[in-house]
N, C-alpha and C. Protein backbone atom coordinates (compact mmCIF):
# COMPACT_ATOMS: atom_id res chain seq x y z
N UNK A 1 82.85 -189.23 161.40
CA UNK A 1 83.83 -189.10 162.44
C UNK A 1 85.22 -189.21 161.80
N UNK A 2 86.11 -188.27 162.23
CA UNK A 2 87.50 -188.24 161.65
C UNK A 2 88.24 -189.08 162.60
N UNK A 3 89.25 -189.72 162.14
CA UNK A 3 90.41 -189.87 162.79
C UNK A 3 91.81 -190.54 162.37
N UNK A 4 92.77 -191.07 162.30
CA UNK A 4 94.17 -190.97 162.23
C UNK A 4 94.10 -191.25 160.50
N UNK A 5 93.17 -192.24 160.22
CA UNK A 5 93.37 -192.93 159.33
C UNK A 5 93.03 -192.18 158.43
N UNK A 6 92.44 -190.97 158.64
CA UNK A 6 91.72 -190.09 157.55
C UNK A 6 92.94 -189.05 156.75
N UNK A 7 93.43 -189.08 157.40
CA UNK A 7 94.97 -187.92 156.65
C UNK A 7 95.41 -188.74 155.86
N UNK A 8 96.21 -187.64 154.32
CA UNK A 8 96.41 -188.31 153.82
C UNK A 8 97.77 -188.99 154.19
N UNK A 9 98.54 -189.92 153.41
CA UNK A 9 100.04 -190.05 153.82
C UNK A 9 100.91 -189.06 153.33
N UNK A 10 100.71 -188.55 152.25
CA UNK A 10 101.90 -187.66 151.84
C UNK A 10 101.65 -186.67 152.66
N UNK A 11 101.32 -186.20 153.20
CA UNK A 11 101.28 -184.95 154.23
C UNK A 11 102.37 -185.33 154.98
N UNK A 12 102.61 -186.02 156.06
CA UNK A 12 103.78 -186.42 156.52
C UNK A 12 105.10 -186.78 156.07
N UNK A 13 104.76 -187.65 154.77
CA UNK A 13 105.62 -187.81 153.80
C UNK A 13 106.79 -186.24 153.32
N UNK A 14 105.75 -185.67 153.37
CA UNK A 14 106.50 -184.47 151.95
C UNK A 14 107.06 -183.63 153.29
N UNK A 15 106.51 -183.99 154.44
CA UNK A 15 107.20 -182.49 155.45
C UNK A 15 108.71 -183.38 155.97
N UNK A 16 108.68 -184.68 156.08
CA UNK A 16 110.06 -185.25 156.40
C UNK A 16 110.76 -185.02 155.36
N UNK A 17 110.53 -185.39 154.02
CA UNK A 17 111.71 -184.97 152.58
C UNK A 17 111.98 -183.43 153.28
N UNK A 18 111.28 -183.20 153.17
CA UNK A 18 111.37 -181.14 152.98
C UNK A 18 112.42 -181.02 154.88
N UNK A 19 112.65 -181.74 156.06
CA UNK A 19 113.52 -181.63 156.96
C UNK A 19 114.63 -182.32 156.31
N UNK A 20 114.45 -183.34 155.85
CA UNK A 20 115.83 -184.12 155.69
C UNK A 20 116.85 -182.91 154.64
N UNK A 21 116.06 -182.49 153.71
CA UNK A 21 117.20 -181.33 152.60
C UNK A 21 117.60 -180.03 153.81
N UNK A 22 116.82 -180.01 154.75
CA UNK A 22 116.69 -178.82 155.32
C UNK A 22 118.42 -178.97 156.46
N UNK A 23 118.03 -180.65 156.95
CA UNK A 23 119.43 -180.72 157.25
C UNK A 23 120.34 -180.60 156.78
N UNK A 24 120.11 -181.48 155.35
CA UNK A 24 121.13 -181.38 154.55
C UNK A 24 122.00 -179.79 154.23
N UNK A 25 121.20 -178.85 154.19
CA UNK A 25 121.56 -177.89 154.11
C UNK A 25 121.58 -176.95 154.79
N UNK A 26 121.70 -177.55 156.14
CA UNK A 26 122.42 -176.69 157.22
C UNK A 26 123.61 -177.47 157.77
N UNK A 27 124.03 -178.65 157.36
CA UNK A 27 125.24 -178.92 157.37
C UNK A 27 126.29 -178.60 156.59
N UNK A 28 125.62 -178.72 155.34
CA UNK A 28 126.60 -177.78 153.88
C UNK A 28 126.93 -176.58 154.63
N UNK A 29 125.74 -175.51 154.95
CA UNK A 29 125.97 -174.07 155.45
C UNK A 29 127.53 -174.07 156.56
N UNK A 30 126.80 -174.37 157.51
CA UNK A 30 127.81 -174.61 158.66
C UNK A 30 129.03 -174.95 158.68
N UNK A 31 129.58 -176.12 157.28
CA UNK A 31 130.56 -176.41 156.96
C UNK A 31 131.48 -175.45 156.42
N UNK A 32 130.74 -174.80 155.44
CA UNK A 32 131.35 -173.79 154.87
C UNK A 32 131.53 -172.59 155.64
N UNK A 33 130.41 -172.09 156.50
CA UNK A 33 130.77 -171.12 157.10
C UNK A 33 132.00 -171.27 158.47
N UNK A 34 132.22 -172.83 159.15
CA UNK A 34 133.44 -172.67 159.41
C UNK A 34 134.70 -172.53 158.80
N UNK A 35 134.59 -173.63 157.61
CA UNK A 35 135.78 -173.35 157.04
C UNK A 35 136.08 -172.26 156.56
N UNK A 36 135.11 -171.08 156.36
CA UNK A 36 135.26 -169.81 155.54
C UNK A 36 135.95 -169.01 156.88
N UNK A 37 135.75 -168.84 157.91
CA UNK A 37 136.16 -168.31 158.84
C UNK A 37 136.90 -168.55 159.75
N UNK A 38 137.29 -169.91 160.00
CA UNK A 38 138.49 -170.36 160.73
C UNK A 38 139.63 -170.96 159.46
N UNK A 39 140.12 -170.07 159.05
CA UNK A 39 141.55 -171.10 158.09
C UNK A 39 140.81 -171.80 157.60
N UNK A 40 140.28 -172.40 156.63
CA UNK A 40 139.93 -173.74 155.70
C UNK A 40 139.77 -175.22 156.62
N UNK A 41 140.20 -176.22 156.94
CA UNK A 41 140.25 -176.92 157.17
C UNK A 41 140.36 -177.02 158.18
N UNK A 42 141.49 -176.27 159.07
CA UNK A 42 141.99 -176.37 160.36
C UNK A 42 140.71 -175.81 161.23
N UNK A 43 139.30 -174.69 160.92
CA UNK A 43 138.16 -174.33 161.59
C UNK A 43 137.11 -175.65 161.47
N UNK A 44 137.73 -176.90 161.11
CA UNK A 44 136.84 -177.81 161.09
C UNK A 44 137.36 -178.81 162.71
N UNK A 45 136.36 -179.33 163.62
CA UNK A 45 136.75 -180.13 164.46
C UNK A 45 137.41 -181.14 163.86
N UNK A 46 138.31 -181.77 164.38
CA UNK A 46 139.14 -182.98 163.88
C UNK A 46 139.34 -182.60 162.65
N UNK A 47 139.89 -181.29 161.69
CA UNK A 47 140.20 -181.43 160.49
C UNK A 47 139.42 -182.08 159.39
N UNK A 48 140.21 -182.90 158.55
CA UNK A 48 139.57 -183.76 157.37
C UNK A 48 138.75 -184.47 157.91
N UNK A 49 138.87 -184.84 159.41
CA UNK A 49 138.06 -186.17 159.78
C UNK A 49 136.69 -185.65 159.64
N UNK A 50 136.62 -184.19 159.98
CA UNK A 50 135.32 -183.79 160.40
C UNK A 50 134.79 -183.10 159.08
N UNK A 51 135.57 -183.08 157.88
CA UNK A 51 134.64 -182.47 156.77
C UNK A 51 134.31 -183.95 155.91
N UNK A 52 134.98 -185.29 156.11
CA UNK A 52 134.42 -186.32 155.98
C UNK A 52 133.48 -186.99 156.60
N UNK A 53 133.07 -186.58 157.54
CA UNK A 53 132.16 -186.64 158.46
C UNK A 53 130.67 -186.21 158.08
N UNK A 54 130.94 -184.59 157.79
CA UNK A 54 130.56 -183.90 157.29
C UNK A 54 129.48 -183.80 156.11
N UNK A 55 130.36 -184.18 155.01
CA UNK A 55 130.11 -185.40 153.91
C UNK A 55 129.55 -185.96 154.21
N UNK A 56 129.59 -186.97 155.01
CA UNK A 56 128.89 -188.22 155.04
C UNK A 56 127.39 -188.32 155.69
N UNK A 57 127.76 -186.93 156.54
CA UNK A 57 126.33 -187.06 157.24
C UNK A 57 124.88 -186.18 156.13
N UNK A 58 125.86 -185.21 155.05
CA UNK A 58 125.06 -184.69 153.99
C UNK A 58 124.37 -185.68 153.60
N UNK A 59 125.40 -186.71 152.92
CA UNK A 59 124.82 -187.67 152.06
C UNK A 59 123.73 -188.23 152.12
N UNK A 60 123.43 -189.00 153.70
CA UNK A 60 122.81 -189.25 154.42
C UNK A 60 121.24 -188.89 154.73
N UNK A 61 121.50 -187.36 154.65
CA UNK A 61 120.17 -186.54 154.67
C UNK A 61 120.03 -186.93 153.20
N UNK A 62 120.13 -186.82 152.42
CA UNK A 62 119.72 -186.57 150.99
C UNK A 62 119.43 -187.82 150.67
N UNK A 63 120.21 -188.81 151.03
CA UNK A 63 119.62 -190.61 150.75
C UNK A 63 118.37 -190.67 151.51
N UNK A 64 118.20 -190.46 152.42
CA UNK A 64 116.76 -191.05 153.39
C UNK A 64 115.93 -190.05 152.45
N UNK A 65 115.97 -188.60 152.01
CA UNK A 65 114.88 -187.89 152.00
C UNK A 65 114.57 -188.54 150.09
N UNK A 66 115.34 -188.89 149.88
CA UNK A 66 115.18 -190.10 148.35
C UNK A 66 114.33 -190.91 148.43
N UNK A 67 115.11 -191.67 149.59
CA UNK A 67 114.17 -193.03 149.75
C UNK A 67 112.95 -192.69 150.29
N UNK A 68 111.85 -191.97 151.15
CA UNK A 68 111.38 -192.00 151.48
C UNK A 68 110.24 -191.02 150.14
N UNK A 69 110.99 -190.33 149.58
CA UNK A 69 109.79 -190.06 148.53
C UNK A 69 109.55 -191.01 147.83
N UNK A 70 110.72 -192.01 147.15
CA UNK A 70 110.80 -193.18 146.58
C UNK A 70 109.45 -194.40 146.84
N UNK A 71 109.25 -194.36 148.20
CA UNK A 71 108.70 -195.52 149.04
C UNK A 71 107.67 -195.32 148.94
N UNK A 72 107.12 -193.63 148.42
CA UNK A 72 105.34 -193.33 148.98
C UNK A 72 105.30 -193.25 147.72
């Protein structure tokens, strides 16, 4: 009889790394493709605030999807 306990863990493991870059890199995208098309900086909401933001929320994706390969 199968059940929960029978999967392995990295199966779940490797598909969250593989969303977290996926965010990561649709925030990069998005960033750039505003700033490429509205004026530089000024096509960003709140300006600098929002490509520091921006930043920060990259980072973010890319730290958790670290740690979590890290952990398994």
């Amino acid at each position: 009889m199968s059940d929960a306990t029978d999967v392995p863990e990295n199966d779940h493991t490797a598909v969250s790394v593989l969303i977290m870059y996926i965010i990561a890199g649709m925030i990069v995208a998005c960033t750039a493709l505003a700033m490429l098309t509205h004026d530089g900086v000024n096509g960003m909401p709140h300006r600098w605030l929002g490509v520091i933001g921006a930043i920060a929320f990259t980072v973010a994706a890319i730290g958790m999807a670290q740690h979590v390969k890290r952990s398994h």
